[in-house]
C-alpha atoms as a PDB file:
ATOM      1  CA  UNK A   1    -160.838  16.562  87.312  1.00  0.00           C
ATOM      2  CA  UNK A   2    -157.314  14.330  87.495  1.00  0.00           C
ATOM      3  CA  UNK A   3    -154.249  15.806  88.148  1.00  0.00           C
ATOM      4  CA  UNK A   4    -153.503  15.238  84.186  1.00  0.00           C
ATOM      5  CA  UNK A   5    -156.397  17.769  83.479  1.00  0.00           C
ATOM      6  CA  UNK A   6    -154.833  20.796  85.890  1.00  0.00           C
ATOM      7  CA  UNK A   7    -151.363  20.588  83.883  1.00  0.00           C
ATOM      8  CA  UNK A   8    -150.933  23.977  82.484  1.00  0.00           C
ATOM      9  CA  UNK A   9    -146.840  23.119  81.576  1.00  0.00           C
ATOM     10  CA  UNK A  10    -145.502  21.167  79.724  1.00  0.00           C
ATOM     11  CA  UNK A  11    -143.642  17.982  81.450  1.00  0.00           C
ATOM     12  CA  UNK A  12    -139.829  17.192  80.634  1.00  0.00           C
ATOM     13  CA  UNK A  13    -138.675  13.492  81.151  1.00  0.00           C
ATOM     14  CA  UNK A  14    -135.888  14.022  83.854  1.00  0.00           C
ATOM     15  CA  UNK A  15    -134.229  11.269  85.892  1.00  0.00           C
ATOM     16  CA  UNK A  16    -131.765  12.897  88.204  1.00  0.00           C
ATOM     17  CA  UNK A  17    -131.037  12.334  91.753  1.00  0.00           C
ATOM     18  CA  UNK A  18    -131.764  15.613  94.050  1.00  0.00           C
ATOM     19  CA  UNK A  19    -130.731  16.258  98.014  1.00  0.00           C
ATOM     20  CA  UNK A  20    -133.625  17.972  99.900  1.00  0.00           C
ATOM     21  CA  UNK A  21    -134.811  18.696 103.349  1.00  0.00           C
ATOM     22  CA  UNK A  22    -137.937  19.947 105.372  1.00  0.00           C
ATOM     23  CA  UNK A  23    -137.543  24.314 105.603  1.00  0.00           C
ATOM     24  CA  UNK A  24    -138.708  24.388 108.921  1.00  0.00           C
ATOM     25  CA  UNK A  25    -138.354  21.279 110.768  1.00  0.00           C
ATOM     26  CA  UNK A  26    -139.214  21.325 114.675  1.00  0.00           C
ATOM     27  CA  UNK A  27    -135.902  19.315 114.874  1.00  0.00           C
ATOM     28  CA  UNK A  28    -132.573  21.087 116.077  1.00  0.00           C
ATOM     29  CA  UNK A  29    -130.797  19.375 113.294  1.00  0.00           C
ATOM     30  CA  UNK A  30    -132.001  19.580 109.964  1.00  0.00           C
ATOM     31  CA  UNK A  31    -131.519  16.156 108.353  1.00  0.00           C
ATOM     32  CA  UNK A  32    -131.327  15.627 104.451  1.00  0.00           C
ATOM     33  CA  UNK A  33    -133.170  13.198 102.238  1.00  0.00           C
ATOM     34  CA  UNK A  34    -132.582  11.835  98.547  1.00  0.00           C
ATOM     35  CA  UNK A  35    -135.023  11.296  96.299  1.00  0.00           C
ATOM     36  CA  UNK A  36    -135.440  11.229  92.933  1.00  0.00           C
ATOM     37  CA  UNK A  37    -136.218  14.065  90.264  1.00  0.00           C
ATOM     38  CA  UNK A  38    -139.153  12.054  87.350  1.00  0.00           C
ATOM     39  CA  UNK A  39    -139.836  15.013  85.615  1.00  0.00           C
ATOM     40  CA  UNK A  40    -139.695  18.626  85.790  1.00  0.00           C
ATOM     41  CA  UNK A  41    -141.602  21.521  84.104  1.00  0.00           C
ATOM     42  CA  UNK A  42    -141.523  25.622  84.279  1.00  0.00           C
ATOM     43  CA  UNK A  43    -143.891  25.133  87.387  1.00  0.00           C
ATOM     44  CA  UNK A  44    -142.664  22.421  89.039  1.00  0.00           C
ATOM     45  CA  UNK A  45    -141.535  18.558  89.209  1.00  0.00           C
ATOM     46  CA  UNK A  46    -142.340  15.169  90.248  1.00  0.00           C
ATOM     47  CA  UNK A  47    -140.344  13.736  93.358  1.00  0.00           C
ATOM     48  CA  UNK A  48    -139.729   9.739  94.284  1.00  0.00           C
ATOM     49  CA  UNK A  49    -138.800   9.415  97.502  1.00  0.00           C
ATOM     50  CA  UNK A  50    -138.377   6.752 100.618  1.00  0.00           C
ATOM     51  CA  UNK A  51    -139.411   9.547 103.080  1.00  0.00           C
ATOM     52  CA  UNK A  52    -143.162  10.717 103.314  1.00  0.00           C
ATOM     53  CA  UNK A  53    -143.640  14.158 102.681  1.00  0.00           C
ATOM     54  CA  UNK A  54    -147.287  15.855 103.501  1.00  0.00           C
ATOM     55  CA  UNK A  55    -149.384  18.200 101.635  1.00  0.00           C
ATOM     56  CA  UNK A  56    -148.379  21.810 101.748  1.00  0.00           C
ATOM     57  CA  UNK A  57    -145.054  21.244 103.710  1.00  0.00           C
ATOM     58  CA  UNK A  58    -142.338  23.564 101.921  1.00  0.00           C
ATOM     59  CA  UNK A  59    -139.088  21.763 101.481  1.00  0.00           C
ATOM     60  CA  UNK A  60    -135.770  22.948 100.517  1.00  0.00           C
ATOM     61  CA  UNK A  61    -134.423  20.946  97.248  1.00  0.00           C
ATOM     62  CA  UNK A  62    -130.700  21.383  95.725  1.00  0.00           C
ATOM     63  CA  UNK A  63    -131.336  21.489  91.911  1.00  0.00           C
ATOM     64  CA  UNK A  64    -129.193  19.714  90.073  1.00  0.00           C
ATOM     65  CA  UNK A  65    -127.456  21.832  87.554  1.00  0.00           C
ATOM     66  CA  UNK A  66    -125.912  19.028  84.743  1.00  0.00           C
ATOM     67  CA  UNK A  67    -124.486  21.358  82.681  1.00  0.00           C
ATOM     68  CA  UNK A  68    -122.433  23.060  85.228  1.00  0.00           C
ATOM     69  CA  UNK A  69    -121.863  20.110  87.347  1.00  0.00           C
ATOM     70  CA  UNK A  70    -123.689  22.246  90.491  1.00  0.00           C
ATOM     71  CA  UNK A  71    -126.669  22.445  92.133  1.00  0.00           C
ATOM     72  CA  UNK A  72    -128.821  25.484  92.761  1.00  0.00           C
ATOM     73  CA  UNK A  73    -130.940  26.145  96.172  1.00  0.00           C
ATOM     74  CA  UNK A  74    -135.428  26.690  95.952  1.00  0.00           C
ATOM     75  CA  UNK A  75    -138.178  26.329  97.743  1.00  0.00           C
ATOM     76  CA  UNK A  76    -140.615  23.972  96.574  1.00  0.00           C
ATOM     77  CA  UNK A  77    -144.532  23.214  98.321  1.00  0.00           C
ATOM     78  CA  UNK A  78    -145.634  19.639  98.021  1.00  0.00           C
ATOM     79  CA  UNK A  79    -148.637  20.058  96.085  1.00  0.00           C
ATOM     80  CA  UNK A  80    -149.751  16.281  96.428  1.00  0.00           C
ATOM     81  CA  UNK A  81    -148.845  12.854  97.205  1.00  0.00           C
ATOM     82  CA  UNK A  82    -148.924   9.484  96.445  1.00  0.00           C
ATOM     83  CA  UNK A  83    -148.446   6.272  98.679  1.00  0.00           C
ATOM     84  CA  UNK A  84    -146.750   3.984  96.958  1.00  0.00           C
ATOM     85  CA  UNK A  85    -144.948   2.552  99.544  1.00  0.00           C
ATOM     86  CA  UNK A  86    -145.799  -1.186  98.231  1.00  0.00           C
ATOM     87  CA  UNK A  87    -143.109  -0.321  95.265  1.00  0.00           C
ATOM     88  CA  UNK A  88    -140.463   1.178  97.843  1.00  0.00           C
ATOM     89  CA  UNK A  89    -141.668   4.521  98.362  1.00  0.00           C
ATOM     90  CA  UNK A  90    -143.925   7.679  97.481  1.00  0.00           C
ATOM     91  CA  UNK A  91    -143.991  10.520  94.716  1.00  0.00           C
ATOM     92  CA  UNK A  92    -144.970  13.783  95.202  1.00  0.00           C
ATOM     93  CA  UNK A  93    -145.611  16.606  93.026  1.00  0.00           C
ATOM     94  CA  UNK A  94    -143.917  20.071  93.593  1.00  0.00           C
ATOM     95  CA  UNK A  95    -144.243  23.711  92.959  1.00  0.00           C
ATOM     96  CA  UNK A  96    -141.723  26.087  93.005  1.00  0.00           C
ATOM     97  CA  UNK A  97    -141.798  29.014  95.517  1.00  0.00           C
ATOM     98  CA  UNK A  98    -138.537  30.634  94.590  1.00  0.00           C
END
Protein backbone atom coordinates (compact mmCIF):
# COMPACT_ATOMS: atom_id res chain seq x y z
CA UNK A 1 0.00 0.00 0.00
CA UNK A 2 1.46 3.78 -1.01
CA UNK A 3 1.12 6.49 1.12
CA UNK A 4 -1.76 7.75 -1.48
CA UNK A 5 -3.81 4.60 -0.41
CA UNK A 6 -3.64 5.41 3.68
CA UNK A 7 -5.14 9.07 3.01
CA UNK A 8 -8.26 9.13 4.98
CA UNK A 9 -8.49 13.38 4.54
CA UNK A 10 -8.85 15.20 2.17
CA UNK A 11 -5.58 17.32 0.98
CA UNK A 12 -5.78 21.28 0.60
CA UNK A 13 -3.19 22.91 -1.83
CA UNK A 14 -1.31 25.27 0.67
CA UNK A 15 1.95 27.10 -0.03
CA UNK A 16 2.87 29.02 3.06
CA UNK A 17 6.08 29.43 4.79
CA UNK A 18 6.01 27.96 8.59
CA UNK A 19 8.84 28.44 11.58
CA UNK A 20 9.37 25.13 13.49
CA UNK A 21 11.73 23.47 15.83
CA UNK A 22 12.64 19.99 17.40
CA UNK A 23 10.26 19.69 21.08
CA UNK A 24 12.91 18.17 22.83
CA UNK A 25 16.23 18.78 21.49
CA UNK A 26 19.36 17.50 23.62
CA UNK A 27 20.70 21.04 22.76
CA UNK A 28 20.64 23.91 25.48
CA UNK A 29 19.39 26.22 22.85
CA UNK A 30 16.57 25.37 20.87
CA UNK A 31 17.28 26.54 17.31
CA UNK A 32 14.43 27.24 14.67
CA UNK A 33 14.06 26.04 11.12
CA UNK A 34 11.87 27.24 8.02
CA UNK A 35 10.37 25.17 5.84
CA UNK A 36 7.68 25.14 3.77
CA UNK A 37 3.85 24.24 4.34
CA UNK A 38 2.68 21.98 0.51
CA UNK A 39 -0.47 21.05 1.73
CA UNK A 40 -2.44 20.62 4.73
CA UNK A 41 -5.51 18.49 5.71
CA UNK A 42 -7.77 17.93 9.09
CA UNK A 43 -4.97 15.33 10.04
CA UNK A 44 -2.04 16.77 9.07
CA UNK A 45 0.36 18.45 6.31
CA UNK A 46 3.19 18.06 4.06
CA UNK A 47 6.55 19.89 5.09
CA UNK A 48 9.65 21.00 2.55
CA UNK A 49 12.44 21.61 4.33
CA UNK A 50 16.53 22.09 4.08
CA UNK A 51 16.88 20.38 7.53
CA UNK A 52 16.39 16.49 7.89
CA UNK A 53 13.86 15.56 10.17
CA UNK A 54 13.52 11.64 11.31
CA UNK A 55 10.64 9.42 11.71
CA UNK A 56 8.61 9.85 14.83
CA UNK A 57 10.53 12.98 16.14
CA UNK A 58 7.72 15.50 17.46
CA UNK A 59 8.42 19.01 16.39
CA UNK A 60 6.95 22.20 17.40
CA UNK A 61 5.47 24.18 14.17
CA UNK A 62 3.98 27.94 14.34
CA UNK A 63 0.83 27.72 12.11
CA UNK A 64 0.38 30.30 10.04
CA UNK A 65 -2.90 31.96 10.60
CA UNK A 66 -3.53 34.21 7.04
CA UNK A 67 -6.57 35.49 7.97
CA UNK A 68 -5.50 36.96 11.18
CA UNK A 69 -2.05 37.74 10.16
CA UNK A 70 -0.76 35.27 13.33
CA UNK A 71 0.45 32.14 13.87
CA UNK A 72 -0.82 29.49 16.25
CA UNK A 73 1.55 26.93 18.34
CA UNK A 74 1.05 22.47 17.81
CA UNK A 75 2.72 19.62 18.03
CA UNK A 76 3.15 17.72 15.03
CA UNK A 77 5.01 13.79 14.70
CA UNK A 78 6.87 13.29 11.47
CA UNK A 79 5.05 10.49 10.13
CA UNK A 80 7.55 9.93 7.11
CA UNK A 81 10.19 11.25 5.00
CA UNK A 82 11.55 11.77 1.87
CA UNK A 83 15.24 12.48 0.69
CA UNK A 84 15.19 14.69 -1.80
CA UNK A 85 18.12 16.39 -1.11
CA UNK A 86 19.25 16.27 -5.00
CA UNK A 87 16.34 19.11 -5.52
CA UNK A 88 17.55 21.19 -2.34
CA UNK A 89 16.01 19.44 0.39
CA UNK A 90 13.45 16.84 1.97
CA UNK A 91 9.54 16.65 2.62
CA UNK A 92 8.02 15.14 5.32
CA UNK A 93 4.60 14.32 6.19
CA UNK A 94 3.03 15.39 9.59
CA UNK A 95 0.38 14.59 12.06
CA UNK A 96 -0.98 16.70 14.45
CA UNK A 97 -0.66 15.90 18.21
CA UNK A 98 -2.36 18.96 19.58
Amino acid sequence: MDREDRRIAERHGLEKEVVYEPSASLEQIQRKHYGKMLNISNGGFCLKTETPLTRSQIIQVQMPLPEIKSSLPTLAEVCWVVDQANLGGYTAGLRYLI
